[in-house]
PDB file of N, CA and C in Angstrom:
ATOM      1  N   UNK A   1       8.771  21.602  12.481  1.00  0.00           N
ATOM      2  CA  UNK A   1       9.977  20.890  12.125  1.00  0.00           C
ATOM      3  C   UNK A   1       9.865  20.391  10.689  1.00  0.00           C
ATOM      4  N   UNK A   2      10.816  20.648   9.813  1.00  0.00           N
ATOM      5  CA  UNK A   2      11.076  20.055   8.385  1.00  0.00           C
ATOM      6  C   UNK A   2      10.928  18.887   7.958  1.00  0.00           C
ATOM      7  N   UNK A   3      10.046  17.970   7.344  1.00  0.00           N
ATOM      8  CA  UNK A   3      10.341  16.767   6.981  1.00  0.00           C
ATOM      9  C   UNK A   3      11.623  16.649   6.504  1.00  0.00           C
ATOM     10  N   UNK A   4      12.653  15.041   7.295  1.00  0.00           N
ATOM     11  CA  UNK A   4      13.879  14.984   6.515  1.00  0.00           C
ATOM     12  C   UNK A   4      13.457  14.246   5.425  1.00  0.00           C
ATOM     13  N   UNK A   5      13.404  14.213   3.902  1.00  0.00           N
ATOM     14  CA  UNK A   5      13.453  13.110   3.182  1.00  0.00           C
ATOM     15  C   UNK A   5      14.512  12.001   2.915  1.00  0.00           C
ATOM     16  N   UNK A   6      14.513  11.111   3.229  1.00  0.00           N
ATOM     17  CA  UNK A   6      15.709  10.016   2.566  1.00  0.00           C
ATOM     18  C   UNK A   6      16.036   9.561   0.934  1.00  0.00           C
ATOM     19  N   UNK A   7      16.992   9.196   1.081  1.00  0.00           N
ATOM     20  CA  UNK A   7      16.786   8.635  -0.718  1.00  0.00           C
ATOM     21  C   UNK A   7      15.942   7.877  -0.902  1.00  0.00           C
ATOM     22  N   UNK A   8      15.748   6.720   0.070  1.00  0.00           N
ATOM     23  CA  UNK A   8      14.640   6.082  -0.188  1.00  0.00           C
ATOM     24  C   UNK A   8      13.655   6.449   0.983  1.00  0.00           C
ATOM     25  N   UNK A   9      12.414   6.234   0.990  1.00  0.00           N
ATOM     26  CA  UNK A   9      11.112   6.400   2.050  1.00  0.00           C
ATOM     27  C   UNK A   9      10.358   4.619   1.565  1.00  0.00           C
ATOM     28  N   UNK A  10       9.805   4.133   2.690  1.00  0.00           N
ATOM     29  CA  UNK A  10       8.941   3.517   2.160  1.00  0.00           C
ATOM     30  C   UNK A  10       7.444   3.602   2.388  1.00  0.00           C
ATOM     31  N   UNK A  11       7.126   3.190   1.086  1.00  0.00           N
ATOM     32  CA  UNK A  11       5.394   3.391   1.073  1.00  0.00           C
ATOM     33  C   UNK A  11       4.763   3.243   2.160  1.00  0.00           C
ATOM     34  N   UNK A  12       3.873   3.899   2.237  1.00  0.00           N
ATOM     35  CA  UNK A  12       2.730   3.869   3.408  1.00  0.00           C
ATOM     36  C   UNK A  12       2.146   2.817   3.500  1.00  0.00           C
ATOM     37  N   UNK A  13       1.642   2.140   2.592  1.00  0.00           N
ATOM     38  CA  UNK A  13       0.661   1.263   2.286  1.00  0.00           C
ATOM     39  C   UNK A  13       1.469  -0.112   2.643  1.00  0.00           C
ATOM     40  N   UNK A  14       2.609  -0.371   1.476  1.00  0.00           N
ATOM     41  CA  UNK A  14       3.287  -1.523   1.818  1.00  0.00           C
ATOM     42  C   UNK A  14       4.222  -1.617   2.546  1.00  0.00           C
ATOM     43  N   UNK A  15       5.030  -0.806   2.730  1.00  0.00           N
ATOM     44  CA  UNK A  15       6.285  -0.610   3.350  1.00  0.00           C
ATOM     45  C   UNK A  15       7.608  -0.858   1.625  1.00  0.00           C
ATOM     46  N   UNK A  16       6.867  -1.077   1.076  1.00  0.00           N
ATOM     47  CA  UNK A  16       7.810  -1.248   0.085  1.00  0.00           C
ATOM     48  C   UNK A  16       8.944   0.200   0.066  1.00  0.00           C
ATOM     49  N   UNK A  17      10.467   0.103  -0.399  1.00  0.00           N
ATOM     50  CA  UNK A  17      11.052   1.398  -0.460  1.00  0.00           C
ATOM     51  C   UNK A  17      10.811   1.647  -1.748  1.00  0.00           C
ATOM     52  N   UNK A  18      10.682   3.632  -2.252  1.00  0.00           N
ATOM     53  CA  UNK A  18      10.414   3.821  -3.434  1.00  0.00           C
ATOM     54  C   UNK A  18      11.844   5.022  -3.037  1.00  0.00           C
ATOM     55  N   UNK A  19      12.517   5.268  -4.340  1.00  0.00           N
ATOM     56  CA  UNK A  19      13.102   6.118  -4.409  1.00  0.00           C
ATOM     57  C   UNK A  19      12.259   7.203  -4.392  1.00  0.00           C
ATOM     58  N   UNK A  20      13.048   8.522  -3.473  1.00  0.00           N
ATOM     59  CA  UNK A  20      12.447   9.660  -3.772  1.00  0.00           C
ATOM     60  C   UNK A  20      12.744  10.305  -5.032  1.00  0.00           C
ATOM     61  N   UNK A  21      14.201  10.372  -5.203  1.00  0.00           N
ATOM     62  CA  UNK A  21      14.207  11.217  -6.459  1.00  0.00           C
ATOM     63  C   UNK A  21      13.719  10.727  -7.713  1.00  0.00           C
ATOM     64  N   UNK A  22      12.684  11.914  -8.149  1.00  0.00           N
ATOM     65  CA  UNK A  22      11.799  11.585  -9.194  1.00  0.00           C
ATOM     66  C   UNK A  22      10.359  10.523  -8.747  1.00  0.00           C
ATOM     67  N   UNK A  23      10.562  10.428  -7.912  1.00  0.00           N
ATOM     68  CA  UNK A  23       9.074   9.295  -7.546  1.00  0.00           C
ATOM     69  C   UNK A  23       7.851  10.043  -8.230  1.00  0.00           C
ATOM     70  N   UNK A  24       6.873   9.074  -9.063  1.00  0.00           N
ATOM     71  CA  UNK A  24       6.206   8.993 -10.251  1.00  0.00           C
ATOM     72  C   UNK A  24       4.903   9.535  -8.938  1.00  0.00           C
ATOM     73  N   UNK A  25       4.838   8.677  -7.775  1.00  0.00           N
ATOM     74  CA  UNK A  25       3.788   8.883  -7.065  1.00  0.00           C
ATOM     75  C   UNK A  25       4.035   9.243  -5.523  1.00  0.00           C
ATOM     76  N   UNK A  26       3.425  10.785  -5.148  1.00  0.00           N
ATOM     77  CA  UNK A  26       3.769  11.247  -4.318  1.00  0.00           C
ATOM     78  C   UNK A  26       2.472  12.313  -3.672  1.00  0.00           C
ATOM     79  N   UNK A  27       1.851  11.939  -2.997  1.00  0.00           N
ATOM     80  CA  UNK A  27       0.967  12.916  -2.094  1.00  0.00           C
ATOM     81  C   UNK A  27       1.517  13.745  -1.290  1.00  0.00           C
ATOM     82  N   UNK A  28       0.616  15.033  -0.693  1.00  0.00           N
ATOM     83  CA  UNK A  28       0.886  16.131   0.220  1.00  0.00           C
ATOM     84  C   UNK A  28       0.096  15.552   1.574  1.00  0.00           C
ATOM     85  N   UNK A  29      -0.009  15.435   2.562  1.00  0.00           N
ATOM     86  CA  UNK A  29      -0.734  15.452   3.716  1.00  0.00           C
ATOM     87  C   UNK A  29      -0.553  16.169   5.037  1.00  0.00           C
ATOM     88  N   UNK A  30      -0.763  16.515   5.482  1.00  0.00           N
ATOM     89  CA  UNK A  30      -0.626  17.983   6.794  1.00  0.00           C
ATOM     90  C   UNK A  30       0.553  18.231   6.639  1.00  0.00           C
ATOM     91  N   UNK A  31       1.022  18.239   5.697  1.00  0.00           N
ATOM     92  CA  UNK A  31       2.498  18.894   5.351  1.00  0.00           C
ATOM     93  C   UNK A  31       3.536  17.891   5.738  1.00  0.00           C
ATOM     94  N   UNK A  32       3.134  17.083   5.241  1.00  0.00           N
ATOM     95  CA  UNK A  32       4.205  15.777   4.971  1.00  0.00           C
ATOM     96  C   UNK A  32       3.926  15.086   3.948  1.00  0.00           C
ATOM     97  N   UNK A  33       4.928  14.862   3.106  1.00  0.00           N
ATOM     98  CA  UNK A  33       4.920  14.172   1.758  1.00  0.00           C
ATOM     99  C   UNK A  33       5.268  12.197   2.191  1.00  0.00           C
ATOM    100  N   UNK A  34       4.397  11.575   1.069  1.00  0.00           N
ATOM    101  CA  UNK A  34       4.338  10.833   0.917  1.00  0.00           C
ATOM    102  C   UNK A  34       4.825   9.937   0.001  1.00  0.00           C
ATOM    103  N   UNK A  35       5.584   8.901  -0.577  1.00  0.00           N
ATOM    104  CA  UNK A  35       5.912   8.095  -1.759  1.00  0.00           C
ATOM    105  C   UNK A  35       5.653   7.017  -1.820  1.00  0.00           C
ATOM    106  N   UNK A  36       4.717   6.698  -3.021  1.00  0.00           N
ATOM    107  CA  UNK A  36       4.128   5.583  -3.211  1.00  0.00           C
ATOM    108  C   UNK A  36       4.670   4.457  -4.427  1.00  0.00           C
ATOM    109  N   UNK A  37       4.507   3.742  -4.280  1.00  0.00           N
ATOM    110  CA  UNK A  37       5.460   2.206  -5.077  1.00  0.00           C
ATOM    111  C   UNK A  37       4.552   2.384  -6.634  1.00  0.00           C
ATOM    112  N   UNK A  38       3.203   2.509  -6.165  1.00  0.00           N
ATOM    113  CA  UNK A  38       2.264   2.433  -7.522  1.00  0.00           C
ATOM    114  C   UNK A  38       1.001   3.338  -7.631  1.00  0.00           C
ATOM    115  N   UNK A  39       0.515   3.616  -8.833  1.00  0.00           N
ATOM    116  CA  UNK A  39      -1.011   4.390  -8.033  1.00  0.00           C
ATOM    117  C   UNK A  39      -1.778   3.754  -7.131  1.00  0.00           C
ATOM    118  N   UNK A  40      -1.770   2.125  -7.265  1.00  0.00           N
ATOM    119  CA  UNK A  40      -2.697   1.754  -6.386  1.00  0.00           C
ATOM    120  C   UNK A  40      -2.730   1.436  -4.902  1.00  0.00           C
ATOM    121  N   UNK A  41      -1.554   1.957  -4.336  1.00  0.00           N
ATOM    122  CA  UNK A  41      -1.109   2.011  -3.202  1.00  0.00           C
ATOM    123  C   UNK A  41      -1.741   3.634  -2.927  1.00  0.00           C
ATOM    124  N   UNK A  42      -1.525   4.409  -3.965  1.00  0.00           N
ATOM    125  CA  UNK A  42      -1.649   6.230  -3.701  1.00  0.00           C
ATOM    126  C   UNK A  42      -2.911   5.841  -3.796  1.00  0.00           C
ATOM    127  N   UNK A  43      -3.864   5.183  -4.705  1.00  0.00           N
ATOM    128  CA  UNK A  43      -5.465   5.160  -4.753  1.00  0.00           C
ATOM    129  C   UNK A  43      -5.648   4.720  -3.494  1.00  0.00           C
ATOM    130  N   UNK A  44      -5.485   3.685  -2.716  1.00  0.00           N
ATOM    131  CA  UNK A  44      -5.154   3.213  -1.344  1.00  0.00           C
ATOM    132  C   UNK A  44      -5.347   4.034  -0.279  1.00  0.00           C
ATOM    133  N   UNK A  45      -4.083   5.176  -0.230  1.00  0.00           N
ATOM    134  CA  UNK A  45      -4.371   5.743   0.373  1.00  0.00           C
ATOM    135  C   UNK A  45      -5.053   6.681   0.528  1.00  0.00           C
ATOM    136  N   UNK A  46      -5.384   7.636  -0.863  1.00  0.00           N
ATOM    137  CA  UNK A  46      -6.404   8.722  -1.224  1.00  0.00           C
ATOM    138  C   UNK A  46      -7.765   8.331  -0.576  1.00  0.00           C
ATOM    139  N   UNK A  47      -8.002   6.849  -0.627  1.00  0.00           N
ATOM    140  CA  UNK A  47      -9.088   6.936  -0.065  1.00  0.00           C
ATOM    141  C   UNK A  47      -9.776   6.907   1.435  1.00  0.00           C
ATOM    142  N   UNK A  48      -8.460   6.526   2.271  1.00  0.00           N
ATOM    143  CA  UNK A  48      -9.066   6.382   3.263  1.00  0.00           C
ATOM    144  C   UNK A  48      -9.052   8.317   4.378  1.00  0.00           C
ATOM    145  N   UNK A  49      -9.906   8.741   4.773  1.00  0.00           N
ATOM    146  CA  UNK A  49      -9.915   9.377   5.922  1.00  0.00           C
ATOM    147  C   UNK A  49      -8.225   9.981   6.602  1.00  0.00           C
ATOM    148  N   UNK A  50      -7.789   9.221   7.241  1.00  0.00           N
ATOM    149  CA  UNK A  50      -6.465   9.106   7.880  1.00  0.00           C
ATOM    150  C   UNK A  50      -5.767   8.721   7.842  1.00  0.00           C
ATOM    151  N   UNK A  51      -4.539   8.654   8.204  1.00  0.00           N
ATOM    152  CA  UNK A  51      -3.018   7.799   8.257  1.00  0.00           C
ATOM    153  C   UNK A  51      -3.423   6.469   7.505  1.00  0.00           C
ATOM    154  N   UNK A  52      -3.207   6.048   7.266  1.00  0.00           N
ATOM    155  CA  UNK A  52      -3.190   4.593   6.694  1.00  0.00           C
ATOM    156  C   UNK A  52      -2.119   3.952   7.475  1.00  0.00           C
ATOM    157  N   UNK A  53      -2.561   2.677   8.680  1.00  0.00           N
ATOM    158  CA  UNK A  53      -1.995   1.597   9.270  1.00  0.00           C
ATOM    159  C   UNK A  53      -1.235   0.919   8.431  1.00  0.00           C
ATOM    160  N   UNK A  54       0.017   0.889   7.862  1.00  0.00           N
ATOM    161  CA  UNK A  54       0.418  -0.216   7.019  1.00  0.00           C
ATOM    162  C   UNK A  54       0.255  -1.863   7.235  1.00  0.00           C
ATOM    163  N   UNK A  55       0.022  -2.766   6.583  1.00  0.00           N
ATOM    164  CA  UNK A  55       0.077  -3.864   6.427  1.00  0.00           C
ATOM    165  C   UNK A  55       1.593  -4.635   6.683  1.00  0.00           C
ATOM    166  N   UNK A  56       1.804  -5.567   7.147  1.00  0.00           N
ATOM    167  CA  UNK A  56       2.864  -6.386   7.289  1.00  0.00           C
ATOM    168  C   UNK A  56       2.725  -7.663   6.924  1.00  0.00           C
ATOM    169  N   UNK A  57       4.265  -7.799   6.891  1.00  0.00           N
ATOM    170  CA  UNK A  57       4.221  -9.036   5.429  1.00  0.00           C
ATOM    171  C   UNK A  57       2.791 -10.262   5.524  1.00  0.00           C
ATOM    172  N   UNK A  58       2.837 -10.581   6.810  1.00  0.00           N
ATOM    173  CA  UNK A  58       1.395 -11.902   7.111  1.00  0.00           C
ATOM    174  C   UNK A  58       0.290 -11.126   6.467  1.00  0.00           C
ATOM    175  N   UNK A  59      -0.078  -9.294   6.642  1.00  0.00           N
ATOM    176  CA  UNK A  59      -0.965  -9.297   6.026  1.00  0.00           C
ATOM    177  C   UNK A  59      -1.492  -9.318   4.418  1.00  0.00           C
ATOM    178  N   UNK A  60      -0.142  -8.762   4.053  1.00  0.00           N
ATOM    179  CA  UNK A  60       0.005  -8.623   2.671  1.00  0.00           C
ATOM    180  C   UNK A  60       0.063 -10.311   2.169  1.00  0.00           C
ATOM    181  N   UNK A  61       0.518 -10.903   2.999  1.00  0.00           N
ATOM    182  CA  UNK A  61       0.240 -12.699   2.300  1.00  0.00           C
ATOM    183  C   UNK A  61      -1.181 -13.125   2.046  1.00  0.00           C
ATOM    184  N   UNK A  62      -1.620 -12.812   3.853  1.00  0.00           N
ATOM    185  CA  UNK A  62      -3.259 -13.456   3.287  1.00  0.00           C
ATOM    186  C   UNK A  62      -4.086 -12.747   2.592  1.00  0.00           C
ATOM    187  N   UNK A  63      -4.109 -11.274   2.355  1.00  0.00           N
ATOM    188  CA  UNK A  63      -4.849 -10.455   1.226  1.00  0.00           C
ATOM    189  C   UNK A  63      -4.194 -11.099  -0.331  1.00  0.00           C
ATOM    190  N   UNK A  64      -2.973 -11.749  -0.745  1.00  0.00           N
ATOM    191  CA  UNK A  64      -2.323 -12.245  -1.919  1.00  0.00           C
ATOM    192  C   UNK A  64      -3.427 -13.616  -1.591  1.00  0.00           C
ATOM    193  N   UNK A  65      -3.331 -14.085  -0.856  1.00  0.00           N
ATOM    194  CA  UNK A  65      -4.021 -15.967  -0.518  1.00  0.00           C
ATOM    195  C   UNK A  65      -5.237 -15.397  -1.005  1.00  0.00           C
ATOM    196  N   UNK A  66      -6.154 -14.845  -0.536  1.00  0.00           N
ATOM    197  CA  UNK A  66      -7.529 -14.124  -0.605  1.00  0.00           C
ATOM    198  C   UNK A  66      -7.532 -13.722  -1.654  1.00  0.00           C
ATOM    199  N   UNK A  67      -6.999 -13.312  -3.188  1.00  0.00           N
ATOM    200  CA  UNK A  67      -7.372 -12.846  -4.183  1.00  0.00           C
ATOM    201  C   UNK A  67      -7.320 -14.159  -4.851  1.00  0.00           C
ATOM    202  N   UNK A  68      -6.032 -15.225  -4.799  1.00  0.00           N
ATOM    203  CA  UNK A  68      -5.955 -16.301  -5.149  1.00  0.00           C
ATOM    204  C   UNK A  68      -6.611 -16.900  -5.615  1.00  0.00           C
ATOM    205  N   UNK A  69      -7.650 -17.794  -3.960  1.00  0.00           N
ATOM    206  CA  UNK A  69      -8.964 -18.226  -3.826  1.00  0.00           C
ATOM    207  C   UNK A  69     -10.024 -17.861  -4.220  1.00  0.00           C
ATOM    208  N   UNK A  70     -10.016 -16.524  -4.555  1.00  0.00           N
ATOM    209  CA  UNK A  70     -11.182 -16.049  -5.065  1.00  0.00           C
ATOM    210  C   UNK A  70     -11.469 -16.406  -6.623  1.00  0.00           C
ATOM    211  N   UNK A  71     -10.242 -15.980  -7.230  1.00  0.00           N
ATOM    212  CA  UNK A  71      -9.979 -16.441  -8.429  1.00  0.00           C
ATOM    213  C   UNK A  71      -9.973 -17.546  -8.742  1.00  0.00           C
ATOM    214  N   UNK A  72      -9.295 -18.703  -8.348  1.00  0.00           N
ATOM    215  CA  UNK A  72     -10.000 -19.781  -8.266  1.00  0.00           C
ATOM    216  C   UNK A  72     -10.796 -21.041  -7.939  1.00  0.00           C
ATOM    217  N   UNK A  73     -11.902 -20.065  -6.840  1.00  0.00           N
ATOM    218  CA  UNK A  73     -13.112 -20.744  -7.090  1.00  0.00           C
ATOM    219  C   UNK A  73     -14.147 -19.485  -6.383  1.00  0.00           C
ATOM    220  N   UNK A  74     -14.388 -18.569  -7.011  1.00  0.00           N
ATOM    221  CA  UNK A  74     -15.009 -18.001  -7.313  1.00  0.00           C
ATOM    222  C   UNK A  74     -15.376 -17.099  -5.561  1.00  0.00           C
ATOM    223  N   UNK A  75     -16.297 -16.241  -5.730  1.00  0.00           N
ATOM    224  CA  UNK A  75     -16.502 -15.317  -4.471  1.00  0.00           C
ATOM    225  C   UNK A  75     -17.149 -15.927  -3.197  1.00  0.00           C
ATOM    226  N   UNK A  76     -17.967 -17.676  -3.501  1.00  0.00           N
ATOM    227  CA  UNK A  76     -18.133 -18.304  -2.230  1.00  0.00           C
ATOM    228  C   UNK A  76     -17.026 -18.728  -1.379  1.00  0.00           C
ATOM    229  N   UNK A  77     -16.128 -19.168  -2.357  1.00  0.00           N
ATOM    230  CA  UNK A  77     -14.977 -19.947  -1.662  1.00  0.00           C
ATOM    231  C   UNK A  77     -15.486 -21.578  -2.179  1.00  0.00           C
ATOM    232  N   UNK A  78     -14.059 -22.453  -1.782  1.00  0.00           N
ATOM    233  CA  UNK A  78     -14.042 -23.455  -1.980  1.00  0.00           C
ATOM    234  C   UNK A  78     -15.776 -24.820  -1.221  1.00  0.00           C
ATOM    235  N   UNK A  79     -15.848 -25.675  -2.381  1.00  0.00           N
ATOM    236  CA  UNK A  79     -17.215 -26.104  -1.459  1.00  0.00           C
ATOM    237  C   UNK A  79     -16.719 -28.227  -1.276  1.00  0.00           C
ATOM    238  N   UNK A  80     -16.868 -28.068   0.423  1.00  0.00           N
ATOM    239  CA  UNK A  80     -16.861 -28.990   0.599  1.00  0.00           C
ATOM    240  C   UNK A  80     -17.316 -30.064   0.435  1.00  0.00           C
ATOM    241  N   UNK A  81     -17.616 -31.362  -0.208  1.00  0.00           N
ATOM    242  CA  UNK A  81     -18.530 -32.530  -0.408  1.00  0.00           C
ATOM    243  C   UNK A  81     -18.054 -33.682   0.330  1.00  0.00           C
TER     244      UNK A  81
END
């Protein structure tokens, strides 16, 4: 059966929608095409093995919280006194 494409698809990774026509970033996989928001969603997925589970919004928050924290206060995390 034919992949239908839509005007828009959304990313694998985020769910974000990317236009198809012309999309900058686009993989092949068992014969289904893919469109990605950025490379680092396509780096994302290039790397894993299989399908890539997308993330939903709670997860995409606490991975945003988690870079946050890291940034500021460093890779232990915050220290209690």
């Amino acid at each position: 059966m034919a992949q239908m494409i839509q005007q828009t698809e959304p990313c694998p990774i985020c769910q974000m929608p990317v236009k198809t026509d012309g999309a900058e970033y686009v993989e092949k996989r068992d014969g289904q095409l893919y469109f990605f928001c950025a490379s680092g969603c396509r780096d994302k997925f290039l790397e894993q093995g299989c399908c890539v589970k997308p993330k939903g919004r709670w997860g995409r928050f606490l991975d945003r919280l988690a870079k946050a924290n890291e940034k500021e206060f460093g890779p232990s995390g915050p220290c209690c006194h």
